[in-house]
N, C-alpha and C. Protein backbone atom coordinates (compact mmCIF):
# COMPACT_ATOMS: atom_id res chain seq x y z
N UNK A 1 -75.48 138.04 214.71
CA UNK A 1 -74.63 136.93 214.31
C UNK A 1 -75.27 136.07 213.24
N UNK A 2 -76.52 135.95 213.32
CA UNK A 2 -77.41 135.53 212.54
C UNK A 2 -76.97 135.74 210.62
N UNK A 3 -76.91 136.92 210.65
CA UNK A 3 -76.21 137.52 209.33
C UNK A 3 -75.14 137.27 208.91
N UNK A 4 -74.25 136.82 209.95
CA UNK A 4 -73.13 136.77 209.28
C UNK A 4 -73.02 135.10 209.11
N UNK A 5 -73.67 134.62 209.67
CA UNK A 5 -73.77 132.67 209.80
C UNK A 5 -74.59 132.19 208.40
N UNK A 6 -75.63 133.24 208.20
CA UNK A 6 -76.13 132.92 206.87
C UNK A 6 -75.42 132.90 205.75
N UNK A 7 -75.09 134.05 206.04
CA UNK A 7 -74.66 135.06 204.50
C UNK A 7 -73.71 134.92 204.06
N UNK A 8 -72.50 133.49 204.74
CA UNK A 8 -71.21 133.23 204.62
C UNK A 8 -71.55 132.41 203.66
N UNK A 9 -70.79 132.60 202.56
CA UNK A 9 -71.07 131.47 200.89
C UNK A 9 -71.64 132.32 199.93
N UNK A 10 -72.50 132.90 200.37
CA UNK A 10 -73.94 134.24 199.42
C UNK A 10 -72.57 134.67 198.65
N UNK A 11 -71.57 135.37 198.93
CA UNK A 11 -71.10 136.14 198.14
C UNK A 11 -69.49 136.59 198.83
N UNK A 12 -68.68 137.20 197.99
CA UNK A 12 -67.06 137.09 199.04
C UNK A 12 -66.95 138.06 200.22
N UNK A 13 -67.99 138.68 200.28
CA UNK A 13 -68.01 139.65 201.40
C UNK A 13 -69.20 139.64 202.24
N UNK A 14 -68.89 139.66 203.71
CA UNK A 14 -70.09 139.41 203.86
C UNK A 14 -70.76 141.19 204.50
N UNK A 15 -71.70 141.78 204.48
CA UNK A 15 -72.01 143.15 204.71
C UNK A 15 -73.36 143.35 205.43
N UNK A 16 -73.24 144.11 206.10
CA UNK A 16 -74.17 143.99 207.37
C UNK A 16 -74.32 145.86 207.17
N UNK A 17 -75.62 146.56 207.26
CA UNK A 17 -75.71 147.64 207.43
C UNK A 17 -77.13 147.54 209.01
N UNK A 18 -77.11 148.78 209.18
CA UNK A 18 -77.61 148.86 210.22
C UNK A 18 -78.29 150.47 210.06
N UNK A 19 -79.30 150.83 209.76
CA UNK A 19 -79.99 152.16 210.01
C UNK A 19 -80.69 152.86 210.91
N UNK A 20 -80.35 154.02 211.69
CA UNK A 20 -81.32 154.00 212.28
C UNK A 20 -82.03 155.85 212.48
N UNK A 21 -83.10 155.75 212.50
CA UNK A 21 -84.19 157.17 212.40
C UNK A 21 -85.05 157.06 212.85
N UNK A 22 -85.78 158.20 212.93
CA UNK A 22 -87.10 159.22 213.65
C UNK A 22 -87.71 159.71 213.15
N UNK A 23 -89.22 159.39 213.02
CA UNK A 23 -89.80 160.44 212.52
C UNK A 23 -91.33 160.58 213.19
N UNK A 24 -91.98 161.18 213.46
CA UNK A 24 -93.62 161.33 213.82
C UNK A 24 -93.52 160.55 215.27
N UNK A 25 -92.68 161.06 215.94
CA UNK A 25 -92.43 159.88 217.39
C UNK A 25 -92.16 158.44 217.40
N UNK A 26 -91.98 157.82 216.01
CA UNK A 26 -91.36 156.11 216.01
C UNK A 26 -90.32 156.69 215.71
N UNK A 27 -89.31 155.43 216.46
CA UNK A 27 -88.38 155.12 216.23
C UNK A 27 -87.89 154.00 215.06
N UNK A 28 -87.22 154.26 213.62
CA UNK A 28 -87.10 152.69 213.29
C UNK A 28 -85.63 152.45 212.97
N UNK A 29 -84.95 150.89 213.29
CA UNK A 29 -84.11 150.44 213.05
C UNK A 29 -83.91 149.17 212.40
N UNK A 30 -83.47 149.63 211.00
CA UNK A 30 -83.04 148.87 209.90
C UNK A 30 -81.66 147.89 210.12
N UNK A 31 -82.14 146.62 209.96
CA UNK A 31 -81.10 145.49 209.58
C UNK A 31 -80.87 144.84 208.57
N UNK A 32 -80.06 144.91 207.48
CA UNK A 32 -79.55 144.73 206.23
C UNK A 32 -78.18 143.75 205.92
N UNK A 33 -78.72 142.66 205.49
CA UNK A 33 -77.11 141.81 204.60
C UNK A 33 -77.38 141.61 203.78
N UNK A 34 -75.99 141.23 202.40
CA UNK A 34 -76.13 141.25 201.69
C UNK A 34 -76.15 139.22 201.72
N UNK A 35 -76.82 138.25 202.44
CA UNK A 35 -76.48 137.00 202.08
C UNK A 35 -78.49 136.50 201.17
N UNK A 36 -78.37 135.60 201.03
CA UNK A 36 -79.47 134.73 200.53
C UNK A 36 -80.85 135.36 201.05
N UNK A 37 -81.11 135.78 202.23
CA UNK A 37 -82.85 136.25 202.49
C UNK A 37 -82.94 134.89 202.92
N UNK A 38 -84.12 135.03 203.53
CA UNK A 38 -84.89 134.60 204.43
C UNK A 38 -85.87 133.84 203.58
N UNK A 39 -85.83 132.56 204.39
CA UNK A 39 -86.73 131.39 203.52
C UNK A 39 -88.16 131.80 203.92
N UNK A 40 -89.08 131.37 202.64
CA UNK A 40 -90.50 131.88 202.79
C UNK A 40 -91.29 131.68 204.15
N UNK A 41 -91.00 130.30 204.68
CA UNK A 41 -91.56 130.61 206.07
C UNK A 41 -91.44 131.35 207.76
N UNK A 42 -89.77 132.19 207.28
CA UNK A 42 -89.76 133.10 208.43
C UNK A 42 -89.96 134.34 207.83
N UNK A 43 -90.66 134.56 206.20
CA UNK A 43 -91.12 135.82 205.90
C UNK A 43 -92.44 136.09 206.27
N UNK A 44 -93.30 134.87 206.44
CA UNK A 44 -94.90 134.61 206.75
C UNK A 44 -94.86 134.17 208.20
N UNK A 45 -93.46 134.31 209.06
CA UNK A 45 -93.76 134.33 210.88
C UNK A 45 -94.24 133.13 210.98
N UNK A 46 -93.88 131.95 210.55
CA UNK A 46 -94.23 130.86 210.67
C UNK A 46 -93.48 129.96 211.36
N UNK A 47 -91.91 130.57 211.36
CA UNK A 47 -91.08 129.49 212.05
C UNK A 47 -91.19 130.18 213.12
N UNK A 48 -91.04 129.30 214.27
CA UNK A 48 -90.57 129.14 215.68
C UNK A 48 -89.52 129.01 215.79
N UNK A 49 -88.58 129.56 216.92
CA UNK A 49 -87.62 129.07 217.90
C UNK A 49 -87.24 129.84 218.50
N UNK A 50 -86.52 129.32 219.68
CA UNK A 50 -86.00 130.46 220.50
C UNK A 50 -85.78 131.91 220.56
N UNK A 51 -84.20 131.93 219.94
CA UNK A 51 -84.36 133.53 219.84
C UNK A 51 -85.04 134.05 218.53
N UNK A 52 -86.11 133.95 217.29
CA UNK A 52 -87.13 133.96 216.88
C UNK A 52 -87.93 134.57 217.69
N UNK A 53 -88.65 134.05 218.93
CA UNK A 53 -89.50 134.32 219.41
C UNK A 53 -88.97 135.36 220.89
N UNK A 54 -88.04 135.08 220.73
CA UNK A 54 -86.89 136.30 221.89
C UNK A 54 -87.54 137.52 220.87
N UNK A 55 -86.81 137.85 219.97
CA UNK A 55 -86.71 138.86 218.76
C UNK A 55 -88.69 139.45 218.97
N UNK A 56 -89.47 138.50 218.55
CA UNK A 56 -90.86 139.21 218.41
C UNK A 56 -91.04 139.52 220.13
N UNK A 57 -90.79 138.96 220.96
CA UNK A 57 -91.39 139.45 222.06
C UNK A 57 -90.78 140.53 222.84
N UNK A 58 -89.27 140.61 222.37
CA UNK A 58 -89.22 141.89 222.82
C UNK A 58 -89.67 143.37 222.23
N UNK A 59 -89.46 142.78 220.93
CA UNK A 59 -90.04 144.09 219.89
C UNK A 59 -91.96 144.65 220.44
N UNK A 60 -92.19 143.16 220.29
CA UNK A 60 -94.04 143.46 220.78
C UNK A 60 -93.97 143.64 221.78
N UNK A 61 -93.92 143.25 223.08
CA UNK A 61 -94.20 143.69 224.36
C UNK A 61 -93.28 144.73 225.19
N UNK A 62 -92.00 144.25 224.78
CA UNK A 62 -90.97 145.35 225.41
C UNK A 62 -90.60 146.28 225.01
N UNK A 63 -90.66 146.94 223.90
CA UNK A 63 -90.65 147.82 223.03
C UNK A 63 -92.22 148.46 222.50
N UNK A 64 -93.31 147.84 222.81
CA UNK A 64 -94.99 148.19 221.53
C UNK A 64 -94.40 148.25 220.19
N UNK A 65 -93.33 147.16 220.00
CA UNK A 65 -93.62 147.97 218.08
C UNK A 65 -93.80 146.91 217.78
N UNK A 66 -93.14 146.88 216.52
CA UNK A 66 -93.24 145.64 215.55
C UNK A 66 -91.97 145.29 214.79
N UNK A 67 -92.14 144.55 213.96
CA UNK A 67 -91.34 143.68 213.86
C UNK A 67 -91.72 143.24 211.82
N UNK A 68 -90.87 143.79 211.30
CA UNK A 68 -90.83 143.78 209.43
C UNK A 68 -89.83 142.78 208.83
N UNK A 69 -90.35 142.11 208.39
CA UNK A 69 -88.98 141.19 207.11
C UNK A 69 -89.26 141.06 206.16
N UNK A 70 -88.23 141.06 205.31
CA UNK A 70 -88.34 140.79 203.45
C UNK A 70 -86.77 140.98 202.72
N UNK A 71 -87.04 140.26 201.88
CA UNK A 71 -86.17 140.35 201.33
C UNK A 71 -85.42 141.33 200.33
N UNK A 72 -84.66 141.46 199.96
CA UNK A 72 -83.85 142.96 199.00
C UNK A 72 -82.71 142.71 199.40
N UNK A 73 -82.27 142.13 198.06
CA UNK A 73 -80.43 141.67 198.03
C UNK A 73 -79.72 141.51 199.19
N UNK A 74 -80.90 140.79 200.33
CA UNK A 74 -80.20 140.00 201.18
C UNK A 74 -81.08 140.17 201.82
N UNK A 75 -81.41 139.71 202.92
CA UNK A 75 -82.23 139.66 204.54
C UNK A 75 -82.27 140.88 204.91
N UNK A 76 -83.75 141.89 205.38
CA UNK A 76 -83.85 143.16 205.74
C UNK A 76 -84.55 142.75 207.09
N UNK A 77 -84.66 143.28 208.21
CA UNK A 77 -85.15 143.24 209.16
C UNK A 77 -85.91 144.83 209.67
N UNK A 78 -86.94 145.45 209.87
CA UNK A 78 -87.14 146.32 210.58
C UNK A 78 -88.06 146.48 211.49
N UNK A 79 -87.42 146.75 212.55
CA UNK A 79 -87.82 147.44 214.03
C UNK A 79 -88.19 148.45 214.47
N UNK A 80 -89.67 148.74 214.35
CA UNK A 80 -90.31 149.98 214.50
C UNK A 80 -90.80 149.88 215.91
N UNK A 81 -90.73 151.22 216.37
CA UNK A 81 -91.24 151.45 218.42
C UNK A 81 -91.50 152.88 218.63
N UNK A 82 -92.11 152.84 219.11
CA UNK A 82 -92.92 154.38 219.67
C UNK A 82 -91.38 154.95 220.92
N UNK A 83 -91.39 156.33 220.98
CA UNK A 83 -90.53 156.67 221.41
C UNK A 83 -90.63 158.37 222.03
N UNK A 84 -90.20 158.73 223.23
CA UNK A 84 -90.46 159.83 223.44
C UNK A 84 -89.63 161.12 222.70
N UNK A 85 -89.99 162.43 222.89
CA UNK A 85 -89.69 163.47 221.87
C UNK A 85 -88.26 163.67 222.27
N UNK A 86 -87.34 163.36 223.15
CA UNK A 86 -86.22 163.59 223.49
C UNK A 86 -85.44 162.72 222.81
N UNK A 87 -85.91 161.23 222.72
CA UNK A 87 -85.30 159.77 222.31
C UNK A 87 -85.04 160.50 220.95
N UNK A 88 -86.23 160.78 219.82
CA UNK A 88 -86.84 160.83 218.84
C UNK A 88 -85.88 161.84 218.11
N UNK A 89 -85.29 163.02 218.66
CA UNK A 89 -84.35 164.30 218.41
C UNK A 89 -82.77 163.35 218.26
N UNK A 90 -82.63 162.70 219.06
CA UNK A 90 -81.02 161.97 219.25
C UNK A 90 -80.59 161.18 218.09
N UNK A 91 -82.14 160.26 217.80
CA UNK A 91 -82.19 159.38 216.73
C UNK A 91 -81.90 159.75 215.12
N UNK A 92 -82.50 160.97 215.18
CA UNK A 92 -82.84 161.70 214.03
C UNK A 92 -81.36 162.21 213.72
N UNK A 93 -80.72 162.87 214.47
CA UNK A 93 -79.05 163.01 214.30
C UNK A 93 -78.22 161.97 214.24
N UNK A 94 -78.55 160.39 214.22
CA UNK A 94 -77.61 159.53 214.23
C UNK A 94 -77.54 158.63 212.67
N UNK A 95 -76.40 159.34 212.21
CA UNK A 95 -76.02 158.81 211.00
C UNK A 95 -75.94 157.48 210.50
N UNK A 96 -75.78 156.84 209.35
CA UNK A 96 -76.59 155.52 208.91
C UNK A 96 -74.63 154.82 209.59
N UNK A 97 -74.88 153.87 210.16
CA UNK A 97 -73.67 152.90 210.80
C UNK A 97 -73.48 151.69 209.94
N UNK A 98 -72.49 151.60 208.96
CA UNK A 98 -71.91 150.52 207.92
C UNK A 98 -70.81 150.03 208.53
């Protein structure tokens, strides 16, 4: 929801992609809009708040992965996690979701 609360004004549409793949046993899932990006201090993990810190702790502890942001013609988010060889086969067949 985050994306679409930002990114309303950025431009007349608002566009949300979502990727997701497998490779070498990670799992990663790409989050993409096309609004403004992310102000310099939640690119350097500096801001706090709630679900902020929802978002890193499930990625780090409930998941072992991590947690990527930057910007590219809008706010990118990615979610990388270790994953077993069965997960890893399903992922790899699941086409990019626009």
């Amino acid at each position: 929801t985050n994306a679409i609360k930002y990114a309303v004004g950025a431009s007349d549409a608002v566009r949300v992609t979502v990727r997701i793949g497998g490779d070498d046993g990670i799992v990663s899932i790409e989050f993409r809009d096309n609004g403004p990006g992310y102000p310099d201090d939640v690119l350097r993990m500096e801001r706090h708040n709630v679900g902020f810190d929802l978002v890193i702790n499930i990625v780090n502890i409930g998941l072992r992965g991590s947690l990527y942001l930057r910007n590219d013609g809008g706010a990118v988010a990615v979610v990388r996690f270790p994953a077993d060889a069965a997960l890893i086969s399903e992922v790899a067949e699941t086409a990019t979701i626009e």
